[in-house]
N, C-alpha and C. Protein backbone atom coordinates (compact mmCIF):
# COMPACT_ATOMS: atom_id res chain seq x y z
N UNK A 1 109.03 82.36 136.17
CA UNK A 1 108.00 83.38 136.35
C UNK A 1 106.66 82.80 135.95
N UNK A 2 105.82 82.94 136.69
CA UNK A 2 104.35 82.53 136.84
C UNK A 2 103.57 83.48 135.75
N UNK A 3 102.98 83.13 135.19
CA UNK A 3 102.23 84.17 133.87
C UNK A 3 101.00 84.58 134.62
N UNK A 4 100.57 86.13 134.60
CA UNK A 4 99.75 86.19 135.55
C UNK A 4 98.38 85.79 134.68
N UNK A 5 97.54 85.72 135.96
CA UNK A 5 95.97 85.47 135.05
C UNK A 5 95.26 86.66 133.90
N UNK A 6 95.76 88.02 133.96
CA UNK A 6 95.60 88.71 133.26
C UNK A 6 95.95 88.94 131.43
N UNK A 7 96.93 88.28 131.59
CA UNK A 7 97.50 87.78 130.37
C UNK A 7 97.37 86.16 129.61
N UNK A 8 97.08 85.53 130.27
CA UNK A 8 96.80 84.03 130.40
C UNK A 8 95.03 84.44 129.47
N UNK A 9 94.53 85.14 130.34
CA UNK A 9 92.94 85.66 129.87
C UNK A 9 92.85 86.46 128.57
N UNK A 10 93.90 87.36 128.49
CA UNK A 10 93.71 87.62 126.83
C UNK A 10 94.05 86.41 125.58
N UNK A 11 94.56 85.52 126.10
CA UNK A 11 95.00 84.77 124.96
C UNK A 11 94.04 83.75 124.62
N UNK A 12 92.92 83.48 125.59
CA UNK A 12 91.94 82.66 125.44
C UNK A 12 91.00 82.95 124.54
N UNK A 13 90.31 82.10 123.55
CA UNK A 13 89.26 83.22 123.05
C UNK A 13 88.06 82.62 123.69
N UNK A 14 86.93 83.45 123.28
CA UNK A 14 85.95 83.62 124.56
C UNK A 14 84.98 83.58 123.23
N UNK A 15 84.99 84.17 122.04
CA UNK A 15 83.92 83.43 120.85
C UNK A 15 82.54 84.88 121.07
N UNK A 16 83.04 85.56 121.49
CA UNK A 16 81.98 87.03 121.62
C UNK A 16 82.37 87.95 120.68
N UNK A 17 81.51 88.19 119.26
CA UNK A 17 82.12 89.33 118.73
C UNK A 17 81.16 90.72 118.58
N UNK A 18 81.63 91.30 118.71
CA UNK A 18 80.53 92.69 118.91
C UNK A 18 80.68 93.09 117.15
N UNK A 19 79.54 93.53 116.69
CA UNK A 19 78.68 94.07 115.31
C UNK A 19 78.76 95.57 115.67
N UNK A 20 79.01 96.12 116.08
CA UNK A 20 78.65 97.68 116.05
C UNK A 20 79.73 98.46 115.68
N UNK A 21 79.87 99.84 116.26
CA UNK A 21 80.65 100.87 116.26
C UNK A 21 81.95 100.55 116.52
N UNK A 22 83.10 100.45 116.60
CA UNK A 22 84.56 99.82 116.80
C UNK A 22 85.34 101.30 117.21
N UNK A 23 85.71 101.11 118.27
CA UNK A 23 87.08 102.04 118.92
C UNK A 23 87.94 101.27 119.26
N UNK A 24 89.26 101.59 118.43
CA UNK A 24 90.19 100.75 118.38
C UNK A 24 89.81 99.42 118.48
N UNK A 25 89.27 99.11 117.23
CA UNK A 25 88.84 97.94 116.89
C UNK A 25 87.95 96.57 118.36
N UNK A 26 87.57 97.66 119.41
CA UNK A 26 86.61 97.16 120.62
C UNK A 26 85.14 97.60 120.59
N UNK A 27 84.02 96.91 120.14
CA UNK A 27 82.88 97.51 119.92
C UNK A 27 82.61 98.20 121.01
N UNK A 28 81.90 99.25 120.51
CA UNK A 28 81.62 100.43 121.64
C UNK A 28 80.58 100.30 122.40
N UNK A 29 79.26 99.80 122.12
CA UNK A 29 77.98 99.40 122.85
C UNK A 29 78.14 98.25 123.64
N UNK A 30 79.08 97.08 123.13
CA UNK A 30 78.52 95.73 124.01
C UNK A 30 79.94 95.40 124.89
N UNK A 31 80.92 96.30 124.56
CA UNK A 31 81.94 96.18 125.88
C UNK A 31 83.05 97.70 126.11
N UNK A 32 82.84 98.85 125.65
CA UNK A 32 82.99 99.79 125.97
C UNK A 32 82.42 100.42 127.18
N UNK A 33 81.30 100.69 126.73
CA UNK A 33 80.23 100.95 127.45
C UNK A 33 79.85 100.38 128.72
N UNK A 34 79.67 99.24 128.72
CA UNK A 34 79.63 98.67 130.13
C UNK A 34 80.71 98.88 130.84
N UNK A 35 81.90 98.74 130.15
CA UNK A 35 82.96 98.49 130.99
C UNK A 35 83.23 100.06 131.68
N UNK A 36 83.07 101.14 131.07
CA UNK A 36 82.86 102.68 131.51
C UNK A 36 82.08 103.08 132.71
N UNK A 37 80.91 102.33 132.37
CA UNK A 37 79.81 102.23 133.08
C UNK A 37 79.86 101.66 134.93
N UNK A 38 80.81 100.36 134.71
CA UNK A 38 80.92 100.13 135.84
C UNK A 38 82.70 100.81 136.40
N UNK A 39 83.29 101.04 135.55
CA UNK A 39 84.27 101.99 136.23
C UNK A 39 83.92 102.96 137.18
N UNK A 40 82.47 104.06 136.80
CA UNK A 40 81.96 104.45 137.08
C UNK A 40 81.55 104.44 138.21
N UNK A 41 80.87 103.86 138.10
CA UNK A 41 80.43 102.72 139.59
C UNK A 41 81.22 102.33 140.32
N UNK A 42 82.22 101.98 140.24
CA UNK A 42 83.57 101.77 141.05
C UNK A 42 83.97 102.83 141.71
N UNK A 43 84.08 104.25 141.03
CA UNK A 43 84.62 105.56 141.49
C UNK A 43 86.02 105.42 140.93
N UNK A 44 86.51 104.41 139.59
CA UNK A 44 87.75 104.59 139.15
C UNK A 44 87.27 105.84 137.60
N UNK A 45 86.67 106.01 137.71
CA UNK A 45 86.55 107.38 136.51
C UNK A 45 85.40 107.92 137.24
N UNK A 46 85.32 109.27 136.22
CA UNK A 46 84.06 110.18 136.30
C UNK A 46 83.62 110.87 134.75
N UNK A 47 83.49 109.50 134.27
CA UNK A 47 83.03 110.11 132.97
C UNK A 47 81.66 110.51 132.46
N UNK A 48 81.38 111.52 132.19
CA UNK A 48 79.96 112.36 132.28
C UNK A 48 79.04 111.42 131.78
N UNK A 49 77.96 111.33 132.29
CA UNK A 49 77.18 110.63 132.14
C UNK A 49 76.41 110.51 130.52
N UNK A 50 76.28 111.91 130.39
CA UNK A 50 75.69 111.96 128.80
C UNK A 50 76.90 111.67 127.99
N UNK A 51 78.03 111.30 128.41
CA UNK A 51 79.42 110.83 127.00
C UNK A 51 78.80 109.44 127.22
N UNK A 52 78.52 108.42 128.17
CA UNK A 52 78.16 107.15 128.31
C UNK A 52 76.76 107.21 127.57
N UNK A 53 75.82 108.01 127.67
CA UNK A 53 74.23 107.96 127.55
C UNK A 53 74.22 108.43 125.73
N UNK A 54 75.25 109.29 124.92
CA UNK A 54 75.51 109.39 123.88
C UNK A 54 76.69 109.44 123.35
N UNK A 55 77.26 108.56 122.85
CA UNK A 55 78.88 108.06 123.00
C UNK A 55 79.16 108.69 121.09
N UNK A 56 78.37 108.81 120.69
CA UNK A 56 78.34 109.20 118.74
C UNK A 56 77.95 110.29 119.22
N UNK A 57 78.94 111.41 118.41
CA UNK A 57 78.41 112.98 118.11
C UNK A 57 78.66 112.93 116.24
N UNK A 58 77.77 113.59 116.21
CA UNK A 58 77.86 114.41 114.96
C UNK A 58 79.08 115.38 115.00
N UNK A 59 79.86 115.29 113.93
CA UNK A 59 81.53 115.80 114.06
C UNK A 59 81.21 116.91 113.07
N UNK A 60 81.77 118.14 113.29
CA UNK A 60 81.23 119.46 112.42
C UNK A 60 82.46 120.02 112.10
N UNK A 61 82.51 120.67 111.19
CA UNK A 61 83.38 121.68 110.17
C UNK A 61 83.47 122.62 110.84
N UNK A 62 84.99 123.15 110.72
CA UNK A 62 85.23 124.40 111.31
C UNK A 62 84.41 125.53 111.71
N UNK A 63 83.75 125.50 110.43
CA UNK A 63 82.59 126.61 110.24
C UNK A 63 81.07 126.49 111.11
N UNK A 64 81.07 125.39 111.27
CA UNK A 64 80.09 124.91 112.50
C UNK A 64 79.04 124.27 111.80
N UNK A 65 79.36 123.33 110.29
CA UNK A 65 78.26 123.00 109.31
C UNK A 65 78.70 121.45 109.96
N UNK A 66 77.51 120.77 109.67
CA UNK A 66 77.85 119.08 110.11
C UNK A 66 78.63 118.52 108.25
N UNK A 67 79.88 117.62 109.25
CA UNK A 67 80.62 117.00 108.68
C UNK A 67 80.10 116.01 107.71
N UNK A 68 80.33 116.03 105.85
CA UNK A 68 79.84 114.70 105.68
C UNK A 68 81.05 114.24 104.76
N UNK A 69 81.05 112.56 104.45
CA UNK A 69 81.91 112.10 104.09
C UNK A 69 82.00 112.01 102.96
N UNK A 70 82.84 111.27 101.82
CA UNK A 70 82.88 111.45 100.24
C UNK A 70 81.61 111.05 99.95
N UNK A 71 81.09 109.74 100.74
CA UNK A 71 79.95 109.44 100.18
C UNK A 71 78.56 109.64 100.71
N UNK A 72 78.54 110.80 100.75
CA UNK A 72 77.56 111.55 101.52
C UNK A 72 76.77 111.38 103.19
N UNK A 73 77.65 110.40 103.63
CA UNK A 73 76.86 110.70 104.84
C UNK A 73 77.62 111.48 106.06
N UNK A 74 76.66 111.68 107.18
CA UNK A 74 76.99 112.24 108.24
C UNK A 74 78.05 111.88 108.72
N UNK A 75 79.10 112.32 109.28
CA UNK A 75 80.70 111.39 110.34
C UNK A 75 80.13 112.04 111.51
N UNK A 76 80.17 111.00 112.30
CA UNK A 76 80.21 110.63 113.65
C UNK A 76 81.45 110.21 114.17
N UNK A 77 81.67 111.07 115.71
CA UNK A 77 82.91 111.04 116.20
C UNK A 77 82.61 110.24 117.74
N UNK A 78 83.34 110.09 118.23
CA UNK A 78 83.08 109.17 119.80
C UNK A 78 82.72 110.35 120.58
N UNK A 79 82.60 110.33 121.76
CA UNK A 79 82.63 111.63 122.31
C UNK A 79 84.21 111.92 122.98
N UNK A 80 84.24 113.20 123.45
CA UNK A 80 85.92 113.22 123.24
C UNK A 80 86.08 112.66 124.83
N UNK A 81 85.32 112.86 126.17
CA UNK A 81 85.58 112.36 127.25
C UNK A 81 86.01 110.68 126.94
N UNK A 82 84.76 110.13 126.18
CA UNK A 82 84.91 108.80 126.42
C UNK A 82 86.34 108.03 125.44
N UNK A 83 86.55 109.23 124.65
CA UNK A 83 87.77 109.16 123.50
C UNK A 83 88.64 109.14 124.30
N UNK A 84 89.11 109.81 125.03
CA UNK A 84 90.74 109.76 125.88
C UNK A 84 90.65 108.49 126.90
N UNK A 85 89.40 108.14 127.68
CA UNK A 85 89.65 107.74 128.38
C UNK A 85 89.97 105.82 127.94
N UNK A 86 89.75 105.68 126.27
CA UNK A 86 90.06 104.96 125.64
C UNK A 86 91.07 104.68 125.47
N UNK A 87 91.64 106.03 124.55
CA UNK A 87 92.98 106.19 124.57
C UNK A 87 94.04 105.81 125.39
N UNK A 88 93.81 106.16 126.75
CA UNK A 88 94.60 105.72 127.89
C UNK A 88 94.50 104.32 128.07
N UNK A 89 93.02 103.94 128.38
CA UNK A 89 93.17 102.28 128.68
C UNK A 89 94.09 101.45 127.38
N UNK A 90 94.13 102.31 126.20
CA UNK A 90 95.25 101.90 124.76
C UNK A 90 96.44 101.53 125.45
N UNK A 91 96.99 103.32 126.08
CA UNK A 91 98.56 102.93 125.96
C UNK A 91 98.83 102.66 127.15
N UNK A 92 98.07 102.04 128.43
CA UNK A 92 97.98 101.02 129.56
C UNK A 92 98.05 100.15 129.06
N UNK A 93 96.94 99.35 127.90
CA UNK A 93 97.16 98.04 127.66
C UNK A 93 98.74 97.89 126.96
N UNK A 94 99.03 98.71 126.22
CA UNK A 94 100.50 98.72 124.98
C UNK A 94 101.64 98.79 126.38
N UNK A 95 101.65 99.40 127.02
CA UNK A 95 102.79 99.73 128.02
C UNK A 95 102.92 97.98 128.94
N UNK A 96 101.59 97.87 129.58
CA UNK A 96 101.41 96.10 130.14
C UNK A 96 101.74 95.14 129.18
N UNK A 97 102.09 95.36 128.13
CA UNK A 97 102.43 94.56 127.21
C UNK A 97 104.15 94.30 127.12
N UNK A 98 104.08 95.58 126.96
CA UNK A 98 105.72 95.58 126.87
C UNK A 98 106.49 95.40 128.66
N UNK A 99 105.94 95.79 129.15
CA UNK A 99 106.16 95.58 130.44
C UNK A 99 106.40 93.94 130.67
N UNK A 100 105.38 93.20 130.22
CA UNK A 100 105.11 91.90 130.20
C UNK A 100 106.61 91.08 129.32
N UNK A 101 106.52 91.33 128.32
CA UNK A 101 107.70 91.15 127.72
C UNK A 101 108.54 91.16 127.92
N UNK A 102 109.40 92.49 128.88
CA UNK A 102 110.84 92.97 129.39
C UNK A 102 110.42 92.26 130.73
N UNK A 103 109.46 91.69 131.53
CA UNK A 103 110.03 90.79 132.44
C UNK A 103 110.35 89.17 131.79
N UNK A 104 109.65 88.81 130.73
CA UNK A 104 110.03 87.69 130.57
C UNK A 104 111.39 87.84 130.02
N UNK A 105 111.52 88.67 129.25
CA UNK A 105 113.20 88.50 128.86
C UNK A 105 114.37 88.74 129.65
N UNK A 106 114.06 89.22 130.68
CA UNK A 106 114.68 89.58 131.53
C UNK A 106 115.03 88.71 132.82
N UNK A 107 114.09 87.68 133.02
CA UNK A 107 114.02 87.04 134.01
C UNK A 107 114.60 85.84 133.27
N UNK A 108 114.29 85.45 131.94
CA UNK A 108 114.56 84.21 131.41
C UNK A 108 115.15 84.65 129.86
N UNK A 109 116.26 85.23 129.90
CA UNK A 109 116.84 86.12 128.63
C UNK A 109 117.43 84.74 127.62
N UNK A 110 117.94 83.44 128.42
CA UNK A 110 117.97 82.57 127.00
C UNK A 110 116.87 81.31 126.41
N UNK A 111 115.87 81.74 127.29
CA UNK A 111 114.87 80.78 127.03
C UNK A 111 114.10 82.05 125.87
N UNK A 112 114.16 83.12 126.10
CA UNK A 112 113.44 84.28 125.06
C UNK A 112 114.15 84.58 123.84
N UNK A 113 115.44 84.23 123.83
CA UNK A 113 116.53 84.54 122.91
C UNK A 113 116.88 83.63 121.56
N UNK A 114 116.37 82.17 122.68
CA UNK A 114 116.08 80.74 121.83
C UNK A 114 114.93 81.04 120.85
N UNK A 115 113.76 81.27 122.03
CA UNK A 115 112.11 81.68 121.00
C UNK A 115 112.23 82.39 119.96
N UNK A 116 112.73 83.80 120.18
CA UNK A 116 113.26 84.36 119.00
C UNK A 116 113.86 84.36 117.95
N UNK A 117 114.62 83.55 118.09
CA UNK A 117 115.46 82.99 116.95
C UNK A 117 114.75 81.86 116.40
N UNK A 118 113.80 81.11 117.65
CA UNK A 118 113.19 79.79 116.56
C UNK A 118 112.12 80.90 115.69
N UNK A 119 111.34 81.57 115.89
CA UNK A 119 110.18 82.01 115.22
C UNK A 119 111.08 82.87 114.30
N UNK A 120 111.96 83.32 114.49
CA UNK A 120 112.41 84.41 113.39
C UNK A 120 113.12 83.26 111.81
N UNK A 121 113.80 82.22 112.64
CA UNK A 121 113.77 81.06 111.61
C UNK A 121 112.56 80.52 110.75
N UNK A 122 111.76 80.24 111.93
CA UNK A 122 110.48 79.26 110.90
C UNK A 122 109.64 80.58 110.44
N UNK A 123 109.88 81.76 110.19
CA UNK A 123 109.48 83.03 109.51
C UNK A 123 110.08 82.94 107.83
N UNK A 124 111.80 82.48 108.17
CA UNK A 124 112.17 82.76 106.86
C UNK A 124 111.79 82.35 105.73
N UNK A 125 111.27 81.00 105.64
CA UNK A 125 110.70 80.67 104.23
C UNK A 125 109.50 81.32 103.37
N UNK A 126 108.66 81.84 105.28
CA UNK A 126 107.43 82.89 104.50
C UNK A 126 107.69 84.41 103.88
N UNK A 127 108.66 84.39 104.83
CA UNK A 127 109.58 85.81 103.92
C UNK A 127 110.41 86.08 102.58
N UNK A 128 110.95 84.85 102.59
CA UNK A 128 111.40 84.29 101.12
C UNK A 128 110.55 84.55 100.00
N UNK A 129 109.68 83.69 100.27
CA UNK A 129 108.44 83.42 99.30
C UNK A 129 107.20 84.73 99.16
N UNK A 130 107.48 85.36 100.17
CA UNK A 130 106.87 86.61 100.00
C UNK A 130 107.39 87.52 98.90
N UNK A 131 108.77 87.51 99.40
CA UNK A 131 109.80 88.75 98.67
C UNK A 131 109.77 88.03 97.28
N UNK A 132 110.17 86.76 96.62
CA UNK A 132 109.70 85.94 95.44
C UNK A 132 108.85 86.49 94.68
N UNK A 133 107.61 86.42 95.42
CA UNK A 133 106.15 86.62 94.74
C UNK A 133 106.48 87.75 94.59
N UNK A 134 106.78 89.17 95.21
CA UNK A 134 106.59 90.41 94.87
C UNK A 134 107.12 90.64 93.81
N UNK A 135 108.83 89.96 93.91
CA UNK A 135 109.87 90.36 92.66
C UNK A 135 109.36 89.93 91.44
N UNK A 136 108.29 88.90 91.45
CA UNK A 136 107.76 88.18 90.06
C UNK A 136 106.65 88.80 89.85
N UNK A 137 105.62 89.51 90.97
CA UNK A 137 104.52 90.59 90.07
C UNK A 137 105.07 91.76 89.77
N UNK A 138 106.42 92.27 89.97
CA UNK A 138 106.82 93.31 89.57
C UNK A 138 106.73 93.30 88.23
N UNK A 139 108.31 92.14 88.17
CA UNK A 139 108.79 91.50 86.91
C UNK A 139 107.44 91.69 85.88
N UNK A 140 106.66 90.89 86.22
CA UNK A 140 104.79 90.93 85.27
C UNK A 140 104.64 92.33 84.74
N UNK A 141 104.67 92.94 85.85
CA UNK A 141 104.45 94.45 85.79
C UNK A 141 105.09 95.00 84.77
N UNK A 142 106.00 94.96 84.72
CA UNK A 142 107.24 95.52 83.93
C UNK A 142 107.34 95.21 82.19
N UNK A 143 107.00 93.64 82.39
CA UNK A 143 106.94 92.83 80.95
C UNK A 143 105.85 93.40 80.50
N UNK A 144 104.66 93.98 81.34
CA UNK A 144 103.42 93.90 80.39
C UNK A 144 103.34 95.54 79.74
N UNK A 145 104.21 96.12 80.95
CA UNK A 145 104.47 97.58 80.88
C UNK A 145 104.74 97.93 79.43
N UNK A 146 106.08 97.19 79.20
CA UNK A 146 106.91 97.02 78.02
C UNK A 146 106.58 96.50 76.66
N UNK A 147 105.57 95.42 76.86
CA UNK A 147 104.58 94.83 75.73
C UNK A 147 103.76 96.03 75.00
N UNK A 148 103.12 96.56 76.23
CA UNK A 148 102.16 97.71 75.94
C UNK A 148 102.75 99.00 75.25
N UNK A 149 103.94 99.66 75.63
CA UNK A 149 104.87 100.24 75.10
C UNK A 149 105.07 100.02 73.41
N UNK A 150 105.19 98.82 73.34
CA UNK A 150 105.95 98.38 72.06
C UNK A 150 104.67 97.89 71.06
N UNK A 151 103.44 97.66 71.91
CA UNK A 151 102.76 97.45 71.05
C UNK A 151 101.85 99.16 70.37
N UNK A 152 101.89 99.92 71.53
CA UNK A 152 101.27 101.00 71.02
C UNK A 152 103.05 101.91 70.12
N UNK A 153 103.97 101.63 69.96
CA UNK A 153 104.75 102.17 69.41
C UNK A 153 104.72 101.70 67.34
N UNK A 154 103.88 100.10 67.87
CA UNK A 154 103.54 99.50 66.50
C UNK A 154 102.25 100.39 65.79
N UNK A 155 101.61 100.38 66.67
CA UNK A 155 99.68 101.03 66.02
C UNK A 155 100.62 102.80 65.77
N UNK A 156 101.67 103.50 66.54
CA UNK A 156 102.01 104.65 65.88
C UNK A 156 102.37 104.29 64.76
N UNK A 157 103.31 104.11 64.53
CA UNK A 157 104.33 103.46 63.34
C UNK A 157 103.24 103.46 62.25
N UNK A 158 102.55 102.28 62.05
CA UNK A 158 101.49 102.07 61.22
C UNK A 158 101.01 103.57 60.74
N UNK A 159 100.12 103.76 61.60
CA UNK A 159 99.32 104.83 61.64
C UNK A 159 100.57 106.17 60.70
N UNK A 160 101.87 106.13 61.23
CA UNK A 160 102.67 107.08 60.71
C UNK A 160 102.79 106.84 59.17
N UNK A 161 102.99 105.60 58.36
CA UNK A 161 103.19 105.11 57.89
C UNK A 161 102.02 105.22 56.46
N UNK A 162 100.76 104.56 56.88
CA UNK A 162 99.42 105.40 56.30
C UNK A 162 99.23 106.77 56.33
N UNK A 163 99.58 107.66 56.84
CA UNK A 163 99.80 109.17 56.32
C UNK A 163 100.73 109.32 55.33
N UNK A 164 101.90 108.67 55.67
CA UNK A 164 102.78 109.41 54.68
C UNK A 164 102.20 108.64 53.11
N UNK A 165 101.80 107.49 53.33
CA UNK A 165 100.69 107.16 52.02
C UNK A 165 100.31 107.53 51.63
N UNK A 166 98.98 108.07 52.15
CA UNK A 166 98.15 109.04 51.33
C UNK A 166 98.81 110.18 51.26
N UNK A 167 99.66 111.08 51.90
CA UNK A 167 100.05 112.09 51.51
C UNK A 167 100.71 112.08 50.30
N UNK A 168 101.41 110.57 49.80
CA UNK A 168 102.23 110.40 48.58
C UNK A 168 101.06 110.29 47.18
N UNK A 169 100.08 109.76 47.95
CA UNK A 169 99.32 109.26 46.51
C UNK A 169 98.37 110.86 46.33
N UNK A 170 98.35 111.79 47.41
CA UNK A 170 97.65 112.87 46.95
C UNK A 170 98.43 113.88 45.76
């Protein structure tokens, strides 16, 4: 099976990163937007022109007061036209994905079966050493837990200890 150019093209990197607003982690001004824009233009959508011309709304409270966040500012929401039609190009891209996948395994089930097993192998040592490290900051966790325990059980003690003192010498 021939890998089509569509997929061949995501794996390349291209060294463009967009600074702005992020929907699903795709900046919204320098390739959302255009790309809407000329859909548009195509006649493959009809997305209102003012969701393209103001893509940030001010997002409001039930009550109809504008939304603000813990740290006091305004939340801004996408607009909801240009929100779904995101959404969809999402679970188009997620579905072409998997799609992509179940033909390669399917067409070539022990050349995919091999891959799998090599990467799930050369995985295990990082998984090892993962699960390691965790069980030993627990372990930390636990010892210092227990230190702390035993040391504030000493400063009671004491402390118990000097009362009943002075209570003897009163």
């Amino acid at each position: 099976m021939e890998t089509p150019n569509y997929i061949k093209s995501l794996l390349q990197p291209n060294g463009k990163k967009g600074t702005g607003r992020k929907v699903w982690s795709i900046d919204l001004e320098s390739i959302w937007l255009p790309f809407f824009i000329a859909t548009n233009v195509q006649g493959d959508t009809a997305i209102p022109r003012d969701a393209l011309g103001a893509p940030l709304r001010l997002a409001y409270d039930k009550d109809g007061s504008v939304k603000f966040s813990k740290a006091g500012r305004p939340i801004l929401k996408v607009a909801p036209e240009l929100n779904q039609q995101i959404r969809l190009v999402r679970e188009n891209f997620t579905a072409g994905l998997v799609n992509y996948a179940g033909q390669v395994a399917h067409q070539r089930p022990e050349d995919y079966q091999t891959e799998a097993d090599a990467c799930r192998e050369a995985g295990e040592p990082i998984t090892e050493k993962s699960q390691a490290d965790i069980q030993a900051a627990i372990d930390l966790v636990l010892e210092q837990a227990k230190a702390k325990a035993e040391a504030e059980k000493v400063v009671t003690e004491t402390r118990k200890t000097k009362r009943e003192k002075v209570a003897i010498a009163a």
